[in-house]
PDB file of N, CA and C in Angstrom:
ATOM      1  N   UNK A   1       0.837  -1.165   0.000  1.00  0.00           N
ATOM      2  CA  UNK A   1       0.000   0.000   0.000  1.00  0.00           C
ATOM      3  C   UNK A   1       0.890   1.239   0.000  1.00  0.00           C
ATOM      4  N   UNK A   2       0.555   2.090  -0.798  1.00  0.00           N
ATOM      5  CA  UNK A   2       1.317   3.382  -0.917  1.00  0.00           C
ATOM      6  C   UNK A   2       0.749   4.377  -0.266  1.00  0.00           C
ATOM      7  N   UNK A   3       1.844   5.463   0.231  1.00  0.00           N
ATOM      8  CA  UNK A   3       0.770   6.598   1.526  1.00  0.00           C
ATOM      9  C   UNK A   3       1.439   7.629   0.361  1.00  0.00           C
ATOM     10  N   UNK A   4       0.215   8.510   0.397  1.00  0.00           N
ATOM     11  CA  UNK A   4       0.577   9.812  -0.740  1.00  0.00           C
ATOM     12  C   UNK A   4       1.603  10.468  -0.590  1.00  0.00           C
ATOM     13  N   UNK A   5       2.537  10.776   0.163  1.00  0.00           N
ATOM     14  CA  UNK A   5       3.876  11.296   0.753  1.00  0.00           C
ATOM     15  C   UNK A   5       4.986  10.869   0.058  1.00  0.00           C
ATOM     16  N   UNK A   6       5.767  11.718  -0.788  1.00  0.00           N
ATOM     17  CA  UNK A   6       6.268  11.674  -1.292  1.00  0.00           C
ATOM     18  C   UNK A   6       7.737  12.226  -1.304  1.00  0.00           C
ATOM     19  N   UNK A   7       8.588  11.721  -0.865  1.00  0.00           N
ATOM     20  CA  UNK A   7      10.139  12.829  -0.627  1.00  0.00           C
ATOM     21  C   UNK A   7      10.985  12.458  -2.011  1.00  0.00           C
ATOM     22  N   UNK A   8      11.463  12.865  -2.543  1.00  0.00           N
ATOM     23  CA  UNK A   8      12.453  13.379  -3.371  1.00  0.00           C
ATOM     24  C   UNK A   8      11.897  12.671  -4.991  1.00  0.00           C
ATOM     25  N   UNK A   9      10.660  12.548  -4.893  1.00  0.00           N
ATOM     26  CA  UNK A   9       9.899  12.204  -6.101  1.00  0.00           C
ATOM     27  C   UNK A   9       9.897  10.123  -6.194  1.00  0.00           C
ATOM     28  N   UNK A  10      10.384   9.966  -4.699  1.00  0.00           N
ATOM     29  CA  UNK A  10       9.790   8.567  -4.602  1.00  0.00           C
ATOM     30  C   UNK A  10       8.726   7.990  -3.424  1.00  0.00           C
ATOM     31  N   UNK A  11       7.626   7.306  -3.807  1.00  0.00           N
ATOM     32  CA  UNK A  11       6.816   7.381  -3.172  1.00  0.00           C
ATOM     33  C   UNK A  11       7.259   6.417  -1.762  1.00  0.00           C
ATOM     34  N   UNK A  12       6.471   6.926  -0.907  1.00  0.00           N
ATOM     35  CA  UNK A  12       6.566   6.200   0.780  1.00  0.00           C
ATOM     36  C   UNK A  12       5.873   5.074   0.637  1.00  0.00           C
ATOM     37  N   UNK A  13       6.730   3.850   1.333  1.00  0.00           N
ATOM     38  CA  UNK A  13       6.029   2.531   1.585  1.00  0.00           C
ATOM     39  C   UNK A  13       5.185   2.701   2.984  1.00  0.00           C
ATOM     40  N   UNK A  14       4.383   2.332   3.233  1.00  0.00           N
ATOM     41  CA  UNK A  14       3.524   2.262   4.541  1.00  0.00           C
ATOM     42  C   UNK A  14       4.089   0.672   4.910  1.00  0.00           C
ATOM     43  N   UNK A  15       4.499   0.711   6.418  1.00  0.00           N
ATOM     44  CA  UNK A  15       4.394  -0.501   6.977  1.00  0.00           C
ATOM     45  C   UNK A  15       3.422  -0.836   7.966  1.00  0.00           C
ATOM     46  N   UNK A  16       3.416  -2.300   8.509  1.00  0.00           N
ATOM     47  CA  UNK A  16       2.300  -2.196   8.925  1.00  0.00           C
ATOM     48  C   UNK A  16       1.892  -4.039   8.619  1.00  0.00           C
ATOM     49  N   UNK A  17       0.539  -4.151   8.728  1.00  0.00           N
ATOM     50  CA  UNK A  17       0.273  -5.173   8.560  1.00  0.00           C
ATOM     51  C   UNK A  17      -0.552  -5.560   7.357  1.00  0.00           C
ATOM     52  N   UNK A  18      -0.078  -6.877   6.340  1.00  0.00           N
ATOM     53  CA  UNK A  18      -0.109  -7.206   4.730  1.00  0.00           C
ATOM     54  C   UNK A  18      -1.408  -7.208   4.243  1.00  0.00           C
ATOM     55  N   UNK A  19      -2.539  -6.394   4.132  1.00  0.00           N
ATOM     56  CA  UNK A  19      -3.946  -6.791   3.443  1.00  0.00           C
ATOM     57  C   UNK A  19      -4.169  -8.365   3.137  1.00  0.00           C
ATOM     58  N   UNK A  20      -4.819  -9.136   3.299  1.00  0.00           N
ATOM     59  CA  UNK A  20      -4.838 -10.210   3.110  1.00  0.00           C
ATOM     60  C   UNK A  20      -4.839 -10.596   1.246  1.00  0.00           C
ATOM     61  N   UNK A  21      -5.678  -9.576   1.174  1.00  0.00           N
ATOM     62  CA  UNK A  21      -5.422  -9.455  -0.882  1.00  0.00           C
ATOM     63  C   UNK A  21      -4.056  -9.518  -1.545  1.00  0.00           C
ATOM     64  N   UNK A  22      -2.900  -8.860  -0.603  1.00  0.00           N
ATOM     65  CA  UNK A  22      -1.500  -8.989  -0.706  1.00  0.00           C
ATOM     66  C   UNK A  22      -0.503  -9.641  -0.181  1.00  0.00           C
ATOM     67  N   UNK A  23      -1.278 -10.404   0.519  1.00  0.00           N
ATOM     68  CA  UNK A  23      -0.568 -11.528   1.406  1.00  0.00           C
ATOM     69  C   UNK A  23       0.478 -12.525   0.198  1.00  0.00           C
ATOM     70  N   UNK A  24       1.221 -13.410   0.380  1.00  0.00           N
ATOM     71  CA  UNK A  24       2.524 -14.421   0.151  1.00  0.00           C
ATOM     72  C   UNK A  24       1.495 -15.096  -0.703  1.00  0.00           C
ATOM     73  N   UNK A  25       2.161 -15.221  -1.804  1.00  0.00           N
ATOM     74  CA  UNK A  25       1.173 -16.744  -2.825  1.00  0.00           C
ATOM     75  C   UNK A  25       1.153 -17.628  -2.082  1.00  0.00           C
ATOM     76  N   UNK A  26       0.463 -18.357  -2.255  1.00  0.00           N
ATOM     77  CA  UNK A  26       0.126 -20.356  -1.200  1.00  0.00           C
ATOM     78  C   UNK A  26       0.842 -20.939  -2.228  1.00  0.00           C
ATOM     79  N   UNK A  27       1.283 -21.968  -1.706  1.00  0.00           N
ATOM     80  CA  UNK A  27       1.716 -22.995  -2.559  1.00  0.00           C
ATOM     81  C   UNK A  27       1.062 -23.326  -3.443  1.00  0.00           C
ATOM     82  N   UNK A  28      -0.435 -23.452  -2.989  1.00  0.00           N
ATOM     83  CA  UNK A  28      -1.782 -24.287  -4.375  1.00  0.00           C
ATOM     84  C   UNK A  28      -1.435 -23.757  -5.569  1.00  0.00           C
ATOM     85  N   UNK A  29      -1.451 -21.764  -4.620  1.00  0.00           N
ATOM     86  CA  UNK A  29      -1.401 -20.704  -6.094  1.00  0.00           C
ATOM     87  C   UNK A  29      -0.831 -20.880  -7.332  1.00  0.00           C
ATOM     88  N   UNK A  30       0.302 -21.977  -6.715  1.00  0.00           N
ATOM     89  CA  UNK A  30       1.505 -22.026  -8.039  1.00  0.00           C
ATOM     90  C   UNK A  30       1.489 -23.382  -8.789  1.00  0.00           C
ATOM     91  N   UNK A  31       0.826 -24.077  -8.375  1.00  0.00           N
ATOM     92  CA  UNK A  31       0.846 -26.011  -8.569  1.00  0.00           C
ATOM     93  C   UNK A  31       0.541 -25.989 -10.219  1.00  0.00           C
ATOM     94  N   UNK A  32      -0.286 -24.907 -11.120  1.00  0.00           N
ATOM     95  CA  UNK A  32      -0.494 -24.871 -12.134  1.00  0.00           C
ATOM     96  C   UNK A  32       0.368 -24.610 -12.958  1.00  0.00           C
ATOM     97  N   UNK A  33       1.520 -23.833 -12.440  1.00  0.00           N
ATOM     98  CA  UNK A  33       2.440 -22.768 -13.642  1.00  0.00           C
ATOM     99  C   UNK A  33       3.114 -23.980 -14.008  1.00  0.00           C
ATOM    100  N   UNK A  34       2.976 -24.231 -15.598  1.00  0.00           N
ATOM    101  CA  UNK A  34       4.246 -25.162 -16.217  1.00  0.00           C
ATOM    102  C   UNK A  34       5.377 -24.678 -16.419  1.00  0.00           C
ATOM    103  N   UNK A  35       5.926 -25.898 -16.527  1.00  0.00           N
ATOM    104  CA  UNK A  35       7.200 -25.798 -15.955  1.00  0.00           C
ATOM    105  C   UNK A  35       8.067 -26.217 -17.442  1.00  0.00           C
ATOM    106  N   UNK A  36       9.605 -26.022 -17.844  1.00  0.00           N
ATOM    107  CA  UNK A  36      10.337 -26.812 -18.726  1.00  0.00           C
ATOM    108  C   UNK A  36      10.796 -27.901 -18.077  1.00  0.00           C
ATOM    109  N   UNK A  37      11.101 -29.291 -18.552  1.00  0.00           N
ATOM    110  CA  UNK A  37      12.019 -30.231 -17.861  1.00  0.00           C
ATOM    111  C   UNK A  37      12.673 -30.986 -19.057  1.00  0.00           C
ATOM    112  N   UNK A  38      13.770 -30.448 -18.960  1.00  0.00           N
ATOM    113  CA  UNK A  38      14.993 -30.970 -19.954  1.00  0.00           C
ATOM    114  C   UNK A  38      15.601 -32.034 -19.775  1.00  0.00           C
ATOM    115  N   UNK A  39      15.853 -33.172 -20.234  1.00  0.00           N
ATOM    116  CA  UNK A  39      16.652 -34.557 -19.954  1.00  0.00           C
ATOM    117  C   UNK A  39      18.277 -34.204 -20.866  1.00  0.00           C
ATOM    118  N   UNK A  40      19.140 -33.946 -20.482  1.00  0.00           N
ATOM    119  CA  UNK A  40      20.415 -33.850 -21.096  1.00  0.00           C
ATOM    120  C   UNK A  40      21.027 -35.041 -21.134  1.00  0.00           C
ATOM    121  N   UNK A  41      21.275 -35.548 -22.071  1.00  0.00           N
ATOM    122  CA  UNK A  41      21.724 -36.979 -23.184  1.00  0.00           C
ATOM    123  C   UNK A  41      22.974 -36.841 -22.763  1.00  0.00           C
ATOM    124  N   UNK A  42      23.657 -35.534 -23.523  1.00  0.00           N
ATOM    125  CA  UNK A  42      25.402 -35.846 -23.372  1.00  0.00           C
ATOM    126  C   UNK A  42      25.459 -34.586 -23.873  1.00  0.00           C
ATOM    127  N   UNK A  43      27.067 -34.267 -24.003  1.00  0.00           N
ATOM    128  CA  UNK A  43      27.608 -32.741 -24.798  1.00  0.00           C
ATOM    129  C   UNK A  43      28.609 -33.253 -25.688  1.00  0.00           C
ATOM    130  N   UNK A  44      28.608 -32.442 -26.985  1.00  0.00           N
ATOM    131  CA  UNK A  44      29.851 -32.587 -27.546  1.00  0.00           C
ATOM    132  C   UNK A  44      30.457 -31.452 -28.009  1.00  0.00           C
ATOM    133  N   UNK A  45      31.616 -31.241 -28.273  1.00  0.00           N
ATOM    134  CA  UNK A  45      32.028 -30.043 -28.383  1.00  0.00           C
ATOM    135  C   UNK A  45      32.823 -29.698 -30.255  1.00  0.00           C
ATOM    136  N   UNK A  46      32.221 -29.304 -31.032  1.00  0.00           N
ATOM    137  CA  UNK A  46      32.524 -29.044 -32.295  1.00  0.00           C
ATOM    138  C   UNK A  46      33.052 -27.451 -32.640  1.00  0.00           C
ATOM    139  N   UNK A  47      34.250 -27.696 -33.648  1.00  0.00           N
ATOM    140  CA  UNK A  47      34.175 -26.106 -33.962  1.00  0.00           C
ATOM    141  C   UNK A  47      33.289 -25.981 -35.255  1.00  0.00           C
ATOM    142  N   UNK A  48      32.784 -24.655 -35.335  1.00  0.00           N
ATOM    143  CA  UNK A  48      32.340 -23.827 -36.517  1.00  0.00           C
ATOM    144  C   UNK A  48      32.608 -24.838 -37.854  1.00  0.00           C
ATOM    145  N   UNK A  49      34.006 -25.099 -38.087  1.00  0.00           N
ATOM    146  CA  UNK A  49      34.631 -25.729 -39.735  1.00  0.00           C
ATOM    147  C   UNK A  49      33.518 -27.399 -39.249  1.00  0.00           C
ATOM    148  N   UNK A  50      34.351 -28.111 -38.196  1.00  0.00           N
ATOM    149  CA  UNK A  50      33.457 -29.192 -38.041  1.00  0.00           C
ATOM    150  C   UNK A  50      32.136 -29.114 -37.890  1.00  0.00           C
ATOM    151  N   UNK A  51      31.098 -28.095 -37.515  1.00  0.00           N
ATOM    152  CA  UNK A  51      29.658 -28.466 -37.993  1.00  0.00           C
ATOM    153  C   UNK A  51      29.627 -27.951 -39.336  1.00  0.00           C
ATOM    154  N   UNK A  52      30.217 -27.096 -40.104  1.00  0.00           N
ATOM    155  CA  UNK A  52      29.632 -26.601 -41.266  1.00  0.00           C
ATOM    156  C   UNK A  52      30.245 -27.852 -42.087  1.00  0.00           C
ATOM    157  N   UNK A  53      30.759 -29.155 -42.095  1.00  0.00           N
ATOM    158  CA  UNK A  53      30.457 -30.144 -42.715  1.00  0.00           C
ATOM    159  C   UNK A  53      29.893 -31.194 -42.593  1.00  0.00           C
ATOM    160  N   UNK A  54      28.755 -30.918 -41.679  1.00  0.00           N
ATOM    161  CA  UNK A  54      27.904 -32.248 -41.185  1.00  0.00           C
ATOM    162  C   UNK A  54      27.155 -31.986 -41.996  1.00  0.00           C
ATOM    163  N   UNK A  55      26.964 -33.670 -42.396  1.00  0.00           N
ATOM    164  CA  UNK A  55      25.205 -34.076 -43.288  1.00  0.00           C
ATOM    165  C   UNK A  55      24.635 -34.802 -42.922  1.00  0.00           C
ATOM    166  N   UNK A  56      24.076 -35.108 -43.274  1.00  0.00           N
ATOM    167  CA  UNK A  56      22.418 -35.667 -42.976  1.00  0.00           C
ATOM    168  C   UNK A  56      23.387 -37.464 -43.201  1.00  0.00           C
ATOM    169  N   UNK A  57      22.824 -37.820 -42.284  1.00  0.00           N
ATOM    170  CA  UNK A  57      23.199 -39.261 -41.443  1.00  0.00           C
ATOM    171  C   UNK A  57      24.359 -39.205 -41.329  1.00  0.00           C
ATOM    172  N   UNK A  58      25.314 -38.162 -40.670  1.00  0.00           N
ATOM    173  CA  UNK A  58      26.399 -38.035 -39.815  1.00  0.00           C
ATOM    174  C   UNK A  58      25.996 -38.496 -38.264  1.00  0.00           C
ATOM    175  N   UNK A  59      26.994 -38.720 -37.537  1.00  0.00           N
ATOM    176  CA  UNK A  59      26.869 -38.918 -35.910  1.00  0.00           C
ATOM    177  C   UNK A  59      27.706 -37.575 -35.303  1.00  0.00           C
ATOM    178  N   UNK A  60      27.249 -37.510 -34.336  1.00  0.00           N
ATOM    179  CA  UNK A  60      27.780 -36.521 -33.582  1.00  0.00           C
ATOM    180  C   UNK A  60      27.947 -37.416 -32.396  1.00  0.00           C
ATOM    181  N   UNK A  61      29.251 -37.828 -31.590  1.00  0.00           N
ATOM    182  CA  UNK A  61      29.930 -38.778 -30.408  1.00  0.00           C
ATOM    183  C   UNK A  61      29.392 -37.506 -29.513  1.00  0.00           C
ATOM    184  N   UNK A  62      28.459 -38.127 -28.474  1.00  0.00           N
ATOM    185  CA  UNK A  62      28.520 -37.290 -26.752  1.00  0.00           C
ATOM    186  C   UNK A  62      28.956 -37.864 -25.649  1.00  0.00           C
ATOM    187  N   UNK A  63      29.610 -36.872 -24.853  1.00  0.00           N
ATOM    188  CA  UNK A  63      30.577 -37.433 -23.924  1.00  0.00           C
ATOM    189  C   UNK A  63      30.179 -38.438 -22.825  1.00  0.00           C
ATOM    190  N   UNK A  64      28.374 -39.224 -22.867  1.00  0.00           N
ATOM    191  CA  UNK A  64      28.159 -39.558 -22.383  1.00  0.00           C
ATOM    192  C   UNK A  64      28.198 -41.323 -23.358  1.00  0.00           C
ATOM    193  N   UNK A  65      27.953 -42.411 -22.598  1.00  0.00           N
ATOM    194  CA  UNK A  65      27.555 -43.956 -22.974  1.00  0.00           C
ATOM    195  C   UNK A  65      26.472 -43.979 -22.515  1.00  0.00           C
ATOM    196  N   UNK A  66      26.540 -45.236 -23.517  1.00  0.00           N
ATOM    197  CA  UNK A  66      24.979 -45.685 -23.577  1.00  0.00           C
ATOM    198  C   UNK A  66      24.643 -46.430 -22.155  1.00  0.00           C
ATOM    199  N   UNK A  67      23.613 -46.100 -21.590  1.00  0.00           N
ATOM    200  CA  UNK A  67      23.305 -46.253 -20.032  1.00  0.00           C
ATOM    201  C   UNK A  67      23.932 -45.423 -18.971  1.00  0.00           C
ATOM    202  N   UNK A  68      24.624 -44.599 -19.325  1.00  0.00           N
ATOM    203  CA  UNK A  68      24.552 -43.827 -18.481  1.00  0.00           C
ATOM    204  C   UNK A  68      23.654 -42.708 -17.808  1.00  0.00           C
ATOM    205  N   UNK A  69      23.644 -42.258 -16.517  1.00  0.00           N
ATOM    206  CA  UNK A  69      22.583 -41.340 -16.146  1.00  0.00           C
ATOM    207  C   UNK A  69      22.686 -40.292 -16.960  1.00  0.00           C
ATOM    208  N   UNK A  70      21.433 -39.335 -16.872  1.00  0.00           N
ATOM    209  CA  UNK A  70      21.149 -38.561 -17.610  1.00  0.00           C
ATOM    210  C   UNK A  70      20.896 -37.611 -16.919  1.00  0.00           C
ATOM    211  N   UNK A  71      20.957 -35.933 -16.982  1.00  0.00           N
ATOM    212  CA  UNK A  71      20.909 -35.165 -15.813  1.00  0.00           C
ATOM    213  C   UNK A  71      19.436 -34.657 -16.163  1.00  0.00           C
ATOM    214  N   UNK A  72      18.710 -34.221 -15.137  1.00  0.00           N
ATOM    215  CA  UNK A  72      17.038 -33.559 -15.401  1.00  0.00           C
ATOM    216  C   UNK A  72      17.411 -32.430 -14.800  1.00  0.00           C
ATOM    217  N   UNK A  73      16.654 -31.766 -15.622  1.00  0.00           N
ATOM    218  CA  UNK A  73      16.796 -29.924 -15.648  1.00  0.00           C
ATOM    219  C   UNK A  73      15.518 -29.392 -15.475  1.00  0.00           C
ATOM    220  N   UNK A  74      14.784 -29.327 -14.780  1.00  0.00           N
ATOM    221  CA  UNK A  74      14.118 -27.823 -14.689  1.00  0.00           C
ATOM    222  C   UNK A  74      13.667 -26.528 -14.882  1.00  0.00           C
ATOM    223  N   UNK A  75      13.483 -25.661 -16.038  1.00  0.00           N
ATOM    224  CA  UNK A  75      14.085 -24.112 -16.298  1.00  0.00           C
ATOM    225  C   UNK A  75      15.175 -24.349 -15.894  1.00  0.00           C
ATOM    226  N   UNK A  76      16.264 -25.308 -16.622  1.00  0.00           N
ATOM    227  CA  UNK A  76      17.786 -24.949 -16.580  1.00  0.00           C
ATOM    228  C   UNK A  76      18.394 -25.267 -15.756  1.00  0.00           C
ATOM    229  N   UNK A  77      17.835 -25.435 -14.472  1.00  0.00           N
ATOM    230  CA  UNK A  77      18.291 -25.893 -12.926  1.00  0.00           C
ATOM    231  C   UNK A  77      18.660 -27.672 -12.952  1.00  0.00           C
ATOM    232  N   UNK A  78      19.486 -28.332 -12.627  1.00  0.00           N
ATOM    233  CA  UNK A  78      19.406 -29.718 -12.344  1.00  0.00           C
ATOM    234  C   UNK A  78      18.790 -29.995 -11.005  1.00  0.00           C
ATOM    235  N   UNK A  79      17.761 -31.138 -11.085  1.00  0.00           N
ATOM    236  CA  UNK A  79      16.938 -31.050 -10.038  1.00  0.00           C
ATOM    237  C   UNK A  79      17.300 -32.759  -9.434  1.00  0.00           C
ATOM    238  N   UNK A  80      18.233 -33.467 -10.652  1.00  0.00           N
ATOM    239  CA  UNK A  80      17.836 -34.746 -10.193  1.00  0.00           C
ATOM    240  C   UNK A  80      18.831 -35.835 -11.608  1.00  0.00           C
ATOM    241  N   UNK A  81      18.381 -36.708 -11.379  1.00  0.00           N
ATOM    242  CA  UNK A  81      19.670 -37.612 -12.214  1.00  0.00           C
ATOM    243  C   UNK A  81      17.980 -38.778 -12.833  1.00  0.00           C
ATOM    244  N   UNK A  82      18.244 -39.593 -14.087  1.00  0.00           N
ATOM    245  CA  UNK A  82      17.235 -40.441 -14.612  1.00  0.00           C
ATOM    246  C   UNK A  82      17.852 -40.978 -15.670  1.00  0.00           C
ATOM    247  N   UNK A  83      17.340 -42.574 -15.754  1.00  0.00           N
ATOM    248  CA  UNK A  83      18.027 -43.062 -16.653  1.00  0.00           C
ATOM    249  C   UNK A  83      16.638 -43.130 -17.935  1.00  0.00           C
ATOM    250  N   UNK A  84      17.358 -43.311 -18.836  1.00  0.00           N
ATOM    251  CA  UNK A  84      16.553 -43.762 -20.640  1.00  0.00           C
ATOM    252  C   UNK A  84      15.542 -44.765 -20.662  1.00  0.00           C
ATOM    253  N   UNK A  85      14.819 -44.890 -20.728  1.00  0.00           N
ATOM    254  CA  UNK A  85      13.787 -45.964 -20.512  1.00  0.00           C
ATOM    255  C   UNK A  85      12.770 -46.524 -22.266  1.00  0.00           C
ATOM    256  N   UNK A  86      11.925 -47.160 -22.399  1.00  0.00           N
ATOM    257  CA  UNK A  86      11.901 -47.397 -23.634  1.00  0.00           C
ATOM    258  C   UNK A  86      10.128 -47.727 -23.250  1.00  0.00           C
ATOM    259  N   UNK A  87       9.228 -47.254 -23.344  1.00  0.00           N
ATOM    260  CA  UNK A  87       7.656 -47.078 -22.999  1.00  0.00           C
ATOM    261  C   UNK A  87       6.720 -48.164 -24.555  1.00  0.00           C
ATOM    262  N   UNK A  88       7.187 -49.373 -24.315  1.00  0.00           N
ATOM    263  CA  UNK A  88       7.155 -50.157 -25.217  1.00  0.00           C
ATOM    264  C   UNK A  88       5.666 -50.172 -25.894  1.00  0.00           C
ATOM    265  N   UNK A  89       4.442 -49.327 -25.083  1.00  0.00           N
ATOM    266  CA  UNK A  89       2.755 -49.302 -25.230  1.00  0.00           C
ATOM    267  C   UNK A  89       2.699 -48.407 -26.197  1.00  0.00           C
ATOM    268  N   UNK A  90       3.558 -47.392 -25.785  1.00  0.00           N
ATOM    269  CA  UNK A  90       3.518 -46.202 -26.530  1.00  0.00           C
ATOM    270  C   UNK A  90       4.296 -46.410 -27.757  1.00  0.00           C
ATOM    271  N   UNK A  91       5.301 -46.593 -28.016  1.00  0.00           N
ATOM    272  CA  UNK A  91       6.874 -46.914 -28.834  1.00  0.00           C
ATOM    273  C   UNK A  91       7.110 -44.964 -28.313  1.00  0.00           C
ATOM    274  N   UNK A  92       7.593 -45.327 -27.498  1.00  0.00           N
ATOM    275  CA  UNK A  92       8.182 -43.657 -27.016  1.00  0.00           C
ATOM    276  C   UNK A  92       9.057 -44.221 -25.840  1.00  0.00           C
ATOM    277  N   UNK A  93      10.226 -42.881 -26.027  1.00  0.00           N
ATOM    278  CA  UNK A  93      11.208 -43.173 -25.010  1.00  0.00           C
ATOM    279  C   UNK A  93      10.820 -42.388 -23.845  1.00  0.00           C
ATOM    280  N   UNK A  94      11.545 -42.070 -22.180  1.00  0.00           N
ATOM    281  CA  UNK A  94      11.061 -41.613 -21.432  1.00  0.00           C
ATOM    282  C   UNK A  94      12.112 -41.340 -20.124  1.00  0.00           C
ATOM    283  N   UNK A  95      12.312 -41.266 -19.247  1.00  0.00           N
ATOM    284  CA  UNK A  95      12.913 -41.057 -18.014  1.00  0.00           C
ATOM    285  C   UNK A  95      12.524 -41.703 -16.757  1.00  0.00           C
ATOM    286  N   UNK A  96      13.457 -42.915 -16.569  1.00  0.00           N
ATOM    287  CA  UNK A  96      12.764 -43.658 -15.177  1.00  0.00           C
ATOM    288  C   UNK A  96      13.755 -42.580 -13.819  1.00  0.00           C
ATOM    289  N   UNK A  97      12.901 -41.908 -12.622  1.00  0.00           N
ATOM    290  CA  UNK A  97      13.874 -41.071 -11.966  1.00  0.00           C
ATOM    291  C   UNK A  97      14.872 -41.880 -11.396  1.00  0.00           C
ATOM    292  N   UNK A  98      16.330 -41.544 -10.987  1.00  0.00           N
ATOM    293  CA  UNK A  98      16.886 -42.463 -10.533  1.00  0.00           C
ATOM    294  C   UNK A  98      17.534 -41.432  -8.999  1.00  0.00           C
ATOM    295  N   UNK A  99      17.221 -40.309  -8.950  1.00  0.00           N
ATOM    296  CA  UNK A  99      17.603 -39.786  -7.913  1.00  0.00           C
ATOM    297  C   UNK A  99      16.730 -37.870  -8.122  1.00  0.00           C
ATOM    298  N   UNK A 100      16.403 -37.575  -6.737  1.00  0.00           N
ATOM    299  CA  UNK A 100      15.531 -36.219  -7.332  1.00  0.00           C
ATOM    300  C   UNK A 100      16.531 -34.914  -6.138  1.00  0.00           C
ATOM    301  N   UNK A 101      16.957 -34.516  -6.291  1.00  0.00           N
ATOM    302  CA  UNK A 101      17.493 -33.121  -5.264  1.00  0.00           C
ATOM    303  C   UNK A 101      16.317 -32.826  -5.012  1.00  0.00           C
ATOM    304  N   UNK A 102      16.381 -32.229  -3.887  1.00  0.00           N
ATOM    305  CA  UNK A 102      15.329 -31.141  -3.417  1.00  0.00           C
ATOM    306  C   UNK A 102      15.782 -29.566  -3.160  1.00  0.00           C
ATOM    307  N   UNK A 103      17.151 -29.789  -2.515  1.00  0.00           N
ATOM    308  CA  UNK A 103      17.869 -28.611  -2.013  1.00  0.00           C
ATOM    309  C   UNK A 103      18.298 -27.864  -3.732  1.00  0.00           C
ATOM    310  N   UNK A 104      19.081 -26.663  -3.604  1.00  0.00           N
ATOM    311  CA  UNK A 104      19.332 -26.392  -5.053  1.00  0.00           C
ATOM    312  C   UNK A 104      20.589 -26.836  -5.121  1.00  0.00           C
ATOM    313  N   UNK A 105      20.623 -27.293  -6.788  1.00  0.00           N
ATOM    314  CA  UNK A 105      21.867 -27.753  -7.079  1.00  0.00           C
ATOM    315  C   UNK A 105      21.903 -27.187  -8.821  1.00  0.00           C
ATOM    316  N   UNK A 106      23.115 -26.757  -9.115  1.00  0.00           N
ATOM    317  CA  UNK A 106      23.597 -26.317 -10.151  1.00  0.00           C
ATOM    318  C   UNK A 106      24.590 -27.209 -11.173  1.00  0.00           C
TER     319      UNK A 106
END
């Protein structure tokens, strides 16, 4: 809430106690907002000359093997580790979790 008082052309905060209309989001508030969740495969590292001669059914080697964990991302954040899974109903691949952070981790 703003009090009309104004010193050096910035307005005064009123303190005090939070209108309930302005009170802290609830947790519920947020249970809707989607989210990104990225599964990172592997990295490889190419220069400029080496991609400008890739074609079509080239491989690109990532620094990861086959079965190894896979990191899960968040908006960018790693939240947790999952391995490759193969959803044989569907014919789609997928992420079984194999470990989840809670605390933050980068």
């Amino acid at each position: 809430m703003m009090n009309e008082t104004f010193y050096n052309g910035v307005p005064e905060i009123e303190t005090g106690p939070v209108p309930l209309e302005s009170a802290p989001i609830g947790e519920h508030a947020v249970q809707g907002i989607p989210l990104v969740i990225e599964v990172v495969l592997g990295r490889s590292r190419l220069t400029v000359a080496q991609l400008s001669k890739l074609h079509r059914d080239d491989h690109i080697d990532l620094d990861t093997n086959f079965g190894d964990p896979v990191d899960l991302k968040v908006n960018g954040t790693v939240i947790g580790r999952g391995e490759i899974v193969f959803n044989e109903s569907k014919t789609a691949i997928g992420v079984k979790i194999v470990e989840i952070s809670h605390g933050r981790r980068r």
